[in-house]
Protein backbone atom coordinates (compact mmCIF):
# COMPACT_ATOMS: atom_id res chain seq x y z
CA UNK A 1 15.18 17.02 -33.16
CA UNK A 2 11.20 16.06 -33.59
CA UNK A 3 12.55 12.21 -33.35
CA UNK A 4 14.25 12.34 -29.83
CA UNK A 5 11.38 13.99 -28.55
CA UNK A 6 9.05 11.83 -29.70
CA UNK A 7 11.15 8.87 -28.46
CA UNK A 8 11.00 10.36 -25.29
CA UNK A 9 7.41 11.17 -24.94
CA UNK A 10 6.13 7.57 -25.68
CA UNK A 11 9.11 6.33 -23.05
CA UNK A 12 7.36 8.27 -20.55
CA UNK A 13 4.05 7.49 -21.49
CA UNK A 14 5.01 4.04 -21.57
CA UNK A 15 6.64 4.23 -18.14
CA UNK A 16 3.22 6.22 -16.64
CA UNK A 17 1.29 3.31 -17.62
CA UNK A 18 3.40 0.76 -16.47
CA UNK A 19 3.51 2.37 -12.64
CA UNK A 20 -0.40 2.57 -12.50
CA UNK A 21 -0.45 -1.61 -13.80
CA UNK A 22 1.69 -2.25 -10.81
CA UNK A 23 0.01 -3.60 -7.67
CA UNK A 24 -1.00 -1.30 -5.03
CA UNK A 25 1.54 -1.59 -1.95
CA UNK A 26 0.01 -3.55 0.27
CA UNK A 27 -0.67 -0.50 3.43
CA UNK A 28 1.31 -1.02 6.83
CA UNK A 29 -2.04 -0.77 8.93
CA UNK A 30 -4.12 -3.13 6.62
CA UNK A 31 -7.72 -4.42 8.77
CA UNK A 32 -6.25 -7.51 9.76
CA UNK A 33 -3.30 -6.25 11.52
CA UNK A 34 -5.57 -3.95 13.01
CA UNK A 35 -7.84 -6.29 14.02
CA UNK A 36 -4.64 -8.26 15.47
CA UNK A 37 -4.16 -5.25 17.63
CA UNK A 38 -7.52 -4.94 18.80
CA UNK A 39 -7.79 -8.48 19.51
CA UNK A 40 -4.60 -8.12 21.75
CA UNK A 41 -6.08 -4.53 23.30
CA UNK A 42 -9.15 -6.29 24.25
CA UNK A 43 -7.52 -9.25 25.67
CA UNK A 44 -5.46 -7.31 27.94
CA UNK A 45 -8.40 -5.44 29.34
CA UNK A 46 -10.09 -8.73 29.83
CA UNK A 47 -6.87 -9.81 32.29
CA UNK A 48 -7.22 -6.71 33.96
CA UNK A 49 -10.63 -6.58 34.84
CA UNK A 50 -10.51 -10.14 36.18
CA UNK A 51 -7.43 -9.42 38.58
């Protein structure tokens, strides 16, 4: 009975570590797109104005 859950403990362990060595997910609104979309924002303005 003490083996199993031993066995499991270090599995988990093992798997707990393994997640936080992983690299982080790269975020959907990272600067550079956001920069993109500022670039474009102020670009558009800039047409605008001129008209």
């Amino acid at each position: 009975m003490s083996k199993p859950v031993f066995i499991l403990s270090i599995l988990f362990i093992t798997l707990g570590l393994a997640a936080c060595a992983k690299a982080p997910v790269k975020p959907v609104h990272s600067p550079e797109v956001q920069r993109g979309h500022a670039h474009e924002a102020q670009g558009e303005l800039s047409s605008e104005v001129r008209k």
